[in-house]
Protein backbone atom coordinates (compact mmCIF):
# COMPACT_ATOMS: atom_id res chain seq x y z
CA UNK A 1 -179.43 51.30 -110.27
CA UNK A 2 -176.86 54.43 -109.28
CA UNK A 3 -177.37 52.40 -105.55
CA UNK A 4 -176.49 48.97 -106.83
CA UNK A 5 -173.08 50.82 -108.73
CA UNK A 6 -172.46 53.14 -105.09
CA UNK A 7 -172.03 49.81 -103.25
CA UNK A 8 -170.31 47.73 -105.88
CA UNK A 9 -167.43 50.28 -105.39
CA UNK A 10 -167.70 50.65 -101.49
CA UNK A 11 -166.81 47.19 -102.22
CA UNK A 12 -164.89 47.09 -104.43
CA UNK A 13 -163.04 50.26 -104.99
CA UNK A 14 -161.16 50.52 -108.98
CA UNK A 15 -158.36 50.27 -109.88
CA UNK A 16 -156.64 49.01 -106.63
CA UNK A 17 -152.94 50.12 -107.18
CA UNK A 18 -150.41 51.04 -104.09
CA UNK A 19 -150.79 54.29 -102.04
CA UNK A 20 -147.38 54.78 -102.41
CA UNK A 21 -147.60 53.92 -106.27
CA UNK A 22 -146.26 57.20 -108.46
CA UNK A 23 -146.37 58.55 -112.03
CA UNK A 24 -143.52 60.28 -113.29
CA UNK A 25 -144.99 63.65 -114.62
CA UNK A 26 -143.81 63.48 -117.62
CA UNK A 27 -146.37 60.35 -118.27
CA UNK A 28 -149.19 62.69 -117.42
CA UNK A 29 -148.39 65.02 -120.25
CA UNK A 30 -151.65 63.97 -122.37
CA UNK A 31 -153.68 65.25 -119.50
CA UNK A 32 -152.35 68.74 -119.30
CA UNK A 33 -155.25 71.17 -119.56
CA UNK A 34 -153.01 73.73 -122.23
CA UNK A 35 -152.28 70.60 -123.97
CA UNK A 36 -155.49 68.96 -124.63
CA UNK A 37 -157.47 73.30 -125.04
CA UNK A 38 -154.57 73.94 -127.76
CA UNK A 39 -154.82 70.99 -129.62
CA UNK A 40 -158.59 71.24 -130.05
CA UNK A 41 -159.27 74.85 -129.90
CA UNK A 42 -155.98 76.14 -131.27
CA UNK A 43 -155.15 78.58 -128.00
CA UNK A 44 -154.86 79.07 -124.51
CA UNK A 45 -157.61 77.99 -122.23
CA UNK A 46 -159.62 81.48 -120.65
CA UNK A 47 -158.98 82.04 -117.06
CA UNK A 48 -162.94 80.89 -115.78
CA UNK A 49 -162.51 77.73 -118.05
CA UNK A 50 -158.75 76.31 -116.50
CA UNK A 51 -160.45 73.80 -114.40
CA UNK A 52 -161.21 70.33 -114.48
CA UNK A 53 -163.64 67.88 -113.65
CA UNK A 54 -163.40 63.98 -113.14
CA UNK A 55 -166.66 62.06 -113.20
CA UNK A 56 -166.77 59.02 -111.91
CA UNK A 57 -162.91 59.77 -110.58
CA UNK A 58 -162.61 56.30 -108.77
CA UNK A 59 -159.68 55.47 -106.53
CA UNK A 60 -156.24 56.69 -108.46
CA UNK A 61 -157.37 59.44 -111.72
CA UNK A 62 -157.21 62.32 -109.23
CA UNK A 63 -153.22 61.89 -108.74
CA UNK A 64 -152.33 61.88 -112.21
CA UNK A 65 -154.43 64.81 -113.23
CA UNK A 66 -153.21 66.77 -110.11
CA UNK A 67 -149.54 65.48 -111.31
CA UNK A 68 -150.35 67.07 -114.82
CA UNK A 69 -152.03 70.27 -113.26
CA UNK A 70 -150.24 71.40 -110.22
CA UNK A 71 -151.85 74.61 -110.36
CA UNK A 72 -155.73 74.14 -111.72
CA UNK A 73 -158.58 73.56 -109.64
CA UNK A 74 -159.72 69.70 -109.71
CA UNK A 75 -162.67 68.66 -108.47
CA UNK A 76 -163.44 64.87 -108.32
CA UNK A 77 -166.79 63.07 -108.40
CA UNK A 78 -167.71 59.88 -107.72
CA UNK A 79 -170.77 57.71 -106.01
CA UNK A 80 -168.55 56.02 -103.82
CA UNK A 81 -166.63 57.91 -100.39
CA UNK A 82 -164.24 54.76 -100.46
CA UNK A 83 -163.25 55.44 -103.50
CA UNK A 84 -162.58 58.95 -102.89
CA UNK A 85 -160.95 58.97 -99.47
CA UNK A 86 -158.48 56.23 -101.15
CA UNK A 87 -158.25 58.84 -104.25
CA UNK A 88 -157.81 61.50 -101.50
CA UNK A 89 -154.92 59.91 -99.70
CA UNK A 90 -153.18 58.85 -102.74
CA UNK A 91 -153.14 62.56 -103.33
CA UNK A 92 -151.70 64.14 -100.19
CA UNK A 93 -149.36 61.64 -99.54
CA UNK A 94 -147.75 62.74 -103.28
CA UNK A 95 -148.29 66.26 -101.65
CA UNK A 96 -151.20 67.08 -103.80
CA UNK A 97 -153.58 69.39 -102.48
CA UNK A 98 -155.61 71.26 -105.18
CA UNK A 99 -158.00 68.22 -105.11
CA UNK A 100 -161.72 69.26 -104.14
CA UNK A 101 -163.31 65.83 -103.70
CA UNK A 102 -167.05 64.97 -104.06
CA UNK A 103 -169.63 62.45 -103.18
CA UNK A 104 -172.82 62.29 -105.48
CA UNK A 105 -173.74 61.44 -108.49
CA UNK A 106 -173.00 63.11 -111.55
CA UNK A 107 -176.52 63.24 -113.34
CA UNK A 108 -177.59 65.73 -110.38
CA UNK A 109 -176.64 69.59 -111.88
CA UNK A 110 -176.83 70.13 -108.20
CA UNK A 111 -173.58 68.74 -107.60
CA UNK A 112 -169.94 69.90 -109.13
CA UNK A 113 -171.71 72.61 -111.31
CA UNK A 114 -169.78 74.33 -114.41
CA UNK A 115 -168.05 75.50 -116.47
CA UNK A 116 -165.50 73.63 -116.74
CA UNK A 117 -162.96 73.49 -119.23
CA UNK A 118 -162.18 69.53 -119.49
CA UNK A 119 -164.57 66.86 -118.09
CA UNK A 120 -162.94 63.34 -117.91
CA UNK A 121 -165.45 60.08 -117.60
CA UNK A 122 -163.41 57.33 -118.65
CA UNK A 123 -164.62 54.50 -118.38
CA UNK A 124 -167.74 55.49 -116.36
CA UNK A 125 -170.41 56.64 -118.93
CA UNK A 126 -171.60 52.59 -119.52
CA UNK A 127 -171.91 51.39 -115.91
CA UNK A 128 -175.36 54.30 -115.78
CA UNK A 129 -178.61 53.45 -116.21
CA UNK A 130 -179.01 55.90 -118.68
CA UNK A 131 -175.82 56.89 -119.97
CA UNK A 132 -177.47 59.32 -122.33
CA UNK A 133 -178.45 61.11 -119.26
CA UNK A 134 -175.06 61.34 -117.96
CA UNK A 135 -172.85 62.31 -121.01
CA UNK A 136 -175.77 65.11 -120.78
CA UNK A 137 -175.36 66.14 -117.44
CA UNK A 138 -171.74 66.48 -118.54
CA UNK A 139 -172.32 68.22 -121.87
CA UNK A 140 -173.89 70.82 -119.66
CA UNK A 141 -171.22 71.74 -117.33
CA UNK A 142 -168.80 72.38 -120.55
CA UNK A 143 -168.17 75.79 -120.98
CA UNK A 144 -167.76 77.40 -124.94
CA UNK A 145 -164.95 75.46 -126.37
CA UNK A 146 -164.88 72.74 -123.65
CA UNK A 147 -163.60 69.00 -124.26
CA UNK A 148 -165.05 65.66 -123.01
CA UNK A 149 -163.22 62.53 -123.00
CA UNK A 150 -165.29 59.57 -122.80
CA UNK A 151 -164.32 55.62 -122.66
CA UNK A 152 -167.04 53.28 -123.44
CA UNK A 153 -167.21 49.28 -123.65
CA UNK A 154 -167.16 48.33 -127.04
CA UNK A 155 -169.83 45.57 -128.33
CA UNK A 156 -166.97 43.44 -129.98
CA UNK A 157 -164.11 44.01 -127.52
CA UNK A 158 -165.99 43.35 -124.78
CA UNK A 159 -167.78 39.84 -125.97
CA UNK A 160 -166.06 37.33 -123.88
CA UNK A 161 -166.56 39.36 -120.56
CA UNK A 162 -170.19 40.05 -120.72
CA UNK A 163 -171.09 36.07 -121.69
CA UNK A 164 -169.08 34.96 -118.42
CA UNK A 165 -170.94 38.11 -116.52
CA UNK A 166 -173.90 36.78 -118.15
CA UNK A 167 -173.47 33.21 -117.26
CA UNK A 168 -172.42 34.28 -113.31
CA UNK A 169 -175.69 36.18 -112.84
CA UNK A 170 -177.37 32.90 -114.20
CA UNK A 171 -175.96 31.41 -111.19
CA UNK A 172 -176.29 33.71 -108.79
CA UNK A 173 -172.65 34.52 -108.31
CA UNK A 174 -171.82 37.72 -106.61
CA UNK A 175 -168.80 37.46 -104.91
CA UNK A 176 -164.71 37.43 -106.28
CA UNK A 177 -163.86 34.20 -104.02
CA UNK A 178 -166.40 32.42 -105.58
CA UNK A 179 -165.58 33.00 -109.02
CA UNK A 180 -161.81 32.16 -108.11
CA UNK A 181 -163.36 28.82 -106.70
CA UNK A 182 -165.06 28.36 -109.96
CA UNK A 183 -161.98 29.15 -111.58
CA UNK A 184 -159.77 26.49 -109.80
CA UNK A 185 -162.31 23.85 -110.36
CA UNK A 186 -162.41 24.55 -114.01
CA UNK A 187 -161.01 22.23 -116.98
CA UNK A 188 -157.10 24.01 -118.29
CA UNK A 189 -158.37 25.33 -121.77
CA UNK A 190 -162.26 26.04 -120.68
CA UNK A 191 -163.66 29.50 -121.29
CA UNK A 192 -163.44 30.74 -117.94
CA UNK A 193 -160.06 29.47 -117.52
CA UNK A 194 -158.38 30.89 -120.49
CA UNK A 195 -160.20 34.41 -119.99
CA UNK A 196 -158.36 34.09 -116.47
CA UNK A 197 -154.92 33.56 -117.69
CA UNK A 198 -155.42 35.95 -120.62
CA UNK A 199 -157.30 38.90 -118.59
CA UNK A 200 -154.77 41.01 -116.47
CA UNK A 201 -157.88 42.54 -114.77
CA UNK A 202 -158.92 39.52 -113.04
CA UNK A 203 -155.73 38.53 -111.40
CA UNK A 204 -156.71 41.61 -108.78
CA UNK A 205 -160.55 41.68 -106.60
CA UNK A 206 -161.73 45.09 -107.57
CA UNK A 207 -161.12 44.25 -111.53
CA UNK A 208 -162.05 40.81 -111.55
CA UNK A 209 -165.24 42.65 -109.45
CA UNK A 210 -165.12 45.32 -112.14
CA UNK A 211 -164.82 42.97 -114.91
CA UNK A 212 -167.43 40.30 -114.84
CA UNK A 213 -169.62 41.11 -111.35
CA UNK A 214 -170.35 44.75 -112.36
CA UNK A 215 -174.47 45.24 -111.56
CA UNK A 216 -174.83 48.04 -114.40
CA UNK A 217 -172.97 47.49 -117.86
CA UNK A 218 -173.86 48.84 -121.14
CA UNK A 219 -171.84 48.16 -124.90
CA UNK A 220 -171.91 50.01 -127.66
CA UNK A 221 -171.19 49.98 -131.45
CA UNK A 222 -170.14 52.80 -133.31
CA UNK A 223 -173.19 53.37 -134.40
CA UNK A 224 -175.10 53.51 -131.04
CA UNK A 225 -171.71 55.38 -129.94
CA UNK A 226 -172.30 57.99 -132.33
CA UNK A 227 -176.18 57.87 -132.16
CA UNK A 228 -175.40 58.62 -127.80
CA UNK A 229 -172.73 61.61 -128.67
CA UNK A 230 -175.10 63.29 -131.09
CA UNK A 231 -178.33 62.98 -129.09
CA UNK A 232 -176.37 64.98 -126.57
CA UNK A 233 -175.22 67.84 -128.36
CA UNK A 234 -171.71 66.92 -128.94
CA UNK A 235 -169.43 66.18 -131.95
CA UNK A 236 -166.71 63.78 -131.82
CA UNK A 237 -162.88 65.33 -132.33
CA UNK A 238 -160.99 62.67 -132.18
CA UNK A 239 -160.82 58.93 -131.41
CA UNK A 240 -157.70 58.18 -128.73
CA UNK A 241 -157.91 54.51 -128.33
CA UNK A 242 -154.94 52.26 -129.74
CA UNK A 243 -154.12 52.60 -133.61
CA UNK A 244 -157.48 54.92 -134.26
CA UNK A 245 -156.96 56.67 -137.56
CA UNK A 246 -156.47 60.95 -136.86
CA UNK A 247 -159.73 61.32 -138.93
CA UNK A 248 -162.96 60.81 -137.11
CA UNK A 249 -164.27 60.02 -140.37
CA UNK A 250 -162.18 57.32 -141.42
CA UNK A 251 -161.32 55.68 -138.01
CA UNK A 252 -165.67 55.70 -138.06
CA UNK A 253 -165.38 53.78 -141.28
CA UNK A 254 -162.39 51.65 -140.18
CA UNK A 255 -164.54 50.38 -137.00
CA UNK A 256 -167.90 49.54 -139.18
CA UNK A 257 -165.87 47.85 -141.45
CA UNK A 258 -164.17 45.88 -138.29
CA UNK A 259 -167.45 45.04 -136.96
CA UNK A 260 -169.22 43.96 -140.01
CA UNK A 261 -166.36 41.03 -139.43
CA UNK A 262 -167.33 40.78 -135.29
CA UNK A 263 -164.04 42.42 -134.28
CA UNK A 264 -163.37 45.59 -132.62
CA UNK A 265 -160.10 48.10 -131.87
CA UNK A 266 -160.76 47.72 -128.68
CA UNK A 267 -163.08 49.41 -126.31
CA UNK A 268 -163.95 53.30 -128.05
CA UNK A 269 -161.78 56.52 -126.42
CA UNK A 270 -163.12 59.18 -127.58
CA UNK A 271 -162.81 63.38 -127.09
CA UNK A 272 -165.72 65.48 -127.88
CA UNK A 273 -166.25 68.86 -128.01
CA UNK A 274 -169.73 71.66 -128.01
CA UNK A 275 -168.54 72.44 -131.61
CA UNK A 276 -165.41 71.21 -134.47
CA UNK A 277 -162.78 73.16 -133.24
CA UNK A 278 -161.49 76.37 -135.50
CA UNK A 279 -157.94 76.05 -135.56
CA UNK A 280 -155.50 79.31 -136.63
CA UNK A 281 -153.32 79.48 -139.77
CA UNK A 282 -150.42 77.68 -138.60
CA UNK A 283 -148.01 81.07 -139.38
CA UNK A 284 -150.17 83.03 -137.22
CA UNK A 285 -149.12 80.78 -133.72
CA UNK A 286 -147.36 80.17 -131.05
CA UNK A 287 -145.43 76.82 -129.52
CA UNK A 288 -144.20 75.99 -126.72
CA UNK A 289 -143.17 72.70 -124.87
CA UNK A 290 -145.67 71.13 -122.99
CA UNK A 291 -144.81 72.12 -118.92
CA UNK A 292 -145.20 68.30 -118.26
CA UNK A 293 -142.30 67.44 -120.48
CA UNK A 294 -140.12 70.26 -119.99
CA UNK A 295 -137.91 69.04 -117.01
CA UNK A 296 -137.14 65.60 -119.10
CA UNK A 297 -136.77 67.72 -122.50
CA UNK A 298 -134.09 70.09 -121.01
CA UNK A 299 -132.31 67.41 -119.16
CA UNK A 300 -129.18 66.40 -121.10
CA UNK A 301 -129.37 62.82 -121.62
CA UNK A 302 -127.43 59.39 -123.52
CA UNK A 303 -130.10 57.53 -124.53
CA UNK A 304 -133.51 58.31 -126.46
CA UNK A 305 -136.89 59.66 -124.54
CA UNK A 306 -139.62 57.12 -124.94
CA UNK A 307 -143.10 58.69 -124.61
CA UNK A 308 -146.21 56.60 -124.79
CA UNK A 309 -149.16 57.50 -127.29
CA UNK A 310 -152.00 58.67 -126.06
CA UNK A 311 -154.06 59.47 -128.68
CA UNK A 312 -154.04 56.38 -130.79
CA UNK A 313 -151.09 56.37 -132.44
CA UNK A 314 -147.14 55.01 -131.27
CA UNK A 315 -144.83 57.38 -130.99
CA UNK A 316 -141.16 57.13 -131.77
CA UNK A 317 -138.90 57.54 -129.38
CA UNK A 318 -137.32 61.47 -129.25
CA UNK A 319 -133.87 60.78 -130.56
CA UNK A 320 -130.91 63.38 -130.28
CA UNK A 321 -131.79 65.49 -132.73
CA UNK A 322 -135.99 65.35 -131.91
CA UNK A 323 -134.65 66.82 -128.27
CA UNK A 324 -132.48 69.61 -129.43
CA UNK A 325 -135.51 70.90 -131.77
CA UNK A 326 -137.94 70.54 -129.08
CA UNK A 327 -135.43 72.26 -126.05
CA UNK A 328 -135.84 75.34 -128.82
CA UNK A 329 -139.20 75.48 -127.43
CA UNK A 330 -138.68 75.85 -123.68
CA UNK A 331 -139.81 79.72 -124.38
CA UNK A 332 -142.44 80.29 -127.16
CA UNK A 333 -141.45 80.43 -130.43
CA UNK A 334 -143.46 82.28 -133.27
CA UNK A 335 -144.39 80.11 -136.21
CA UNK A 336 -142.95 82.49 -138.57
CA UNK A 337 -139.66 82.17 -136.96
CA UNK A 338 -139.65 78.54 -138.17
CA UNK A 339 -138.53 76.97 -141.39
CA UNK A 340 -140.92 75.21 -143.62
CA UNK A 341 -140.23 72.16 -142.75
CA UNK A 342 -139.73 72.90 -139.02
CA UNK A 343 -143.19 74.14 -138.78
CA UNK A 344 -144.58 71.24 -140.20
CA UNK A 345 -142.53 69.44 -137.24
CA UNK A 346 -143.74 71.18 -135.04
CA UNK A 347 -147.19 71.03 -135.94
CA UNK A 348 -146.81 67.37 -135.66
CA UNK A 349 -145.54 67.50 -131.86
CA UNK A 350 -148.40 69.93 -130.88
CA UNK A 351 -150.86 67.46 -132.57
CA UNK A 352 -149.10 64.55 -130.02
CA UNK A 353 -149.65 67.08 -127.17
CA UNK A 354 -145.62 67.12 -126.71
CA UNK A 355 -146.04 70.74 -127.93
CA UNK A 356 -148.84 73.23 -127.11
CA UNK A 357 -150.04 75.47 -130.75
CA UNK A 358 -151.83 77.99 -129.51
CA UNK A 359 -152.95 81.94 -131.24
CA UNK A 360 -150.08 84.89 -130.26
């Protein structure tokens, strides 16, 4: 099966944005290795763990982690050498050059060995065979306090792709032109049809390829989500995907309760971790802003700073008075140099990644 998936993205590479497409930095900021260590671990990463591995990197996720982490090692994996050379030209014409790129495939502990401090396989753990053996392969190449992030086609949020995928391997279709043709000759207000208007993946080839003429998908509900993470070792530390509760607990109890009714979030983000993270008493850190978002946070400005949320939740814009607070940060501050209530502010920032807690 890993040679059916190779070739679908020699075909096909994903996501199929712009060479010349950029990120400002400070929308990378939830990718920042300090960022994402601090928040679960409650420090600084250790010098052999500050590097970074994408699995499954595709054609773009090597620019905006390079963006985020000018200064780590990267190294990005991924079955298919169109995907990378696109990834790798994406990244030196930004000027990005810490990139070590690999072919293979990332069940092989031959290939991109450990430790590594963050492992990123979004939206690469379901198109496996056996994605048990992958999130595996992955688990071991963590080192002591490492993070996974994982993205993973939910059963619910994914229903209306996989019966047109279904229905288009009935048929034998394989190719994007054919499914447009079957598109155009379809009734306004049909299935196909109204996934097509409503889908922004399929208005492109490589996600209309990605979406519904994939050779390898897999869906999951929490259950079997949580049945995969513990089988390998891992506990869950926090769902990221869009209005997930902060509790792993009750966003788990949120989603049953969703699907006992056939609806879903949304396809499951998740970070995992070796172990639950042991976080310091808050008067015993450290905070400081997150590098990413220092340039915009120290740039005097008219208007409000809109950030997007990454881990779930929306975020308010920084007014005035948020940016003043958080320019207090630019060097670290002690927590016992804070106020009661400023602590508990800045708690909240470090817990949106905007500020990094971490043990003085």
């Amino acid at each position: 099966m890993s040679e059916l998936v190779r070739r679908h993205y020699e075909l096909y590479p994903y996501p199929q944005f712009p060479l010349l497409a950029s990120v400002r930095r400070r929308d990378t900021y939830a990718l920042n290795l300090e960022a994402l260590w601090s928040r679960f671990n409650g420090e600084l990463p250790p010098p052999d763990l500050r590097r970074i591995l994408i699995a499954g990197c595709g054609s773009f996720a090597p620019y905006p982690f390079a963006l985020a982490n000018p200064d780590l090692p990267i190294t990005a994996l991924d079955l298919s050498r169109r995907s990378l050379n696109r990834a790798r030209l994406h990244c030196l014409l930004h000027g990005l050059t810490k990139v070590t790129f690999v072919a293979g495939d990332l069940t092989d502990p031959r290939i991109a060995g450990g430790p590594f401090g963050f492992i990123d396989a979004y939206g690469v753990l379901h198109h496996l065979d056996d994605p048990s053996e992958g999130l595996k392969a992955l688990a071991a190449r963590l080192g002591r306090g490492g993070i996974v992030r994982i993205m993973l086609y939910s059963r619910f949020a994914r229903r209306e792709e996989e019966a047109i995928r279904f229905a288009l391997r009935l048929l034998g279709v394989r190719e994007p032109r054919e499914v447009l043709d079957m598109v155009r000759r379809s009734r306004p207000g049909s299935r196909l049809r109204r996934f097509f208007e409503e889908s922004g993946e399929a208005s492109y080839r490589s996600g209309l390829a990605d979406a519904l003429l994939h050779p390898c998908v897999h869906t999951y509900r929490i259950d079997q989500l949580l049945e995969l993470v513990e089988g390998c070792g891992l506990t869950p530390l926090l769902f990221a995907h869009p209005s997930a509760l902060p509790d792993v607990q009750d966003e788990v109890a949120r989603i049953r309760e969703m699907e006992s009714r056939g609806t879903s979030p949304g396809n499951f983000v998740l970070y995992l971790g070796s172990s639950a993270p042991d976080l310091p008493p808050p008067a015993t850190t450290l905070f400081k802003i997150n590098p990413c978002l220092a340039k915009e946070i120290s740039r005097p400005r008219l208007g409000r700073l809109s950030l997007t949320g990454r881990l779930g939740h929306r975020l308010e814009p920084l007014d005035s008075t948020a940016l003043r607070f958080l320019r207090r940060f630019a060097s670290p501050v002690p927590a016992s140099q804070l106020a009661g209530t400023e602590r508990e502010q800045a708690l909240r920032y470090a817990g949106d990644l905007i500020l990094i807690r971490y043990r003085g």
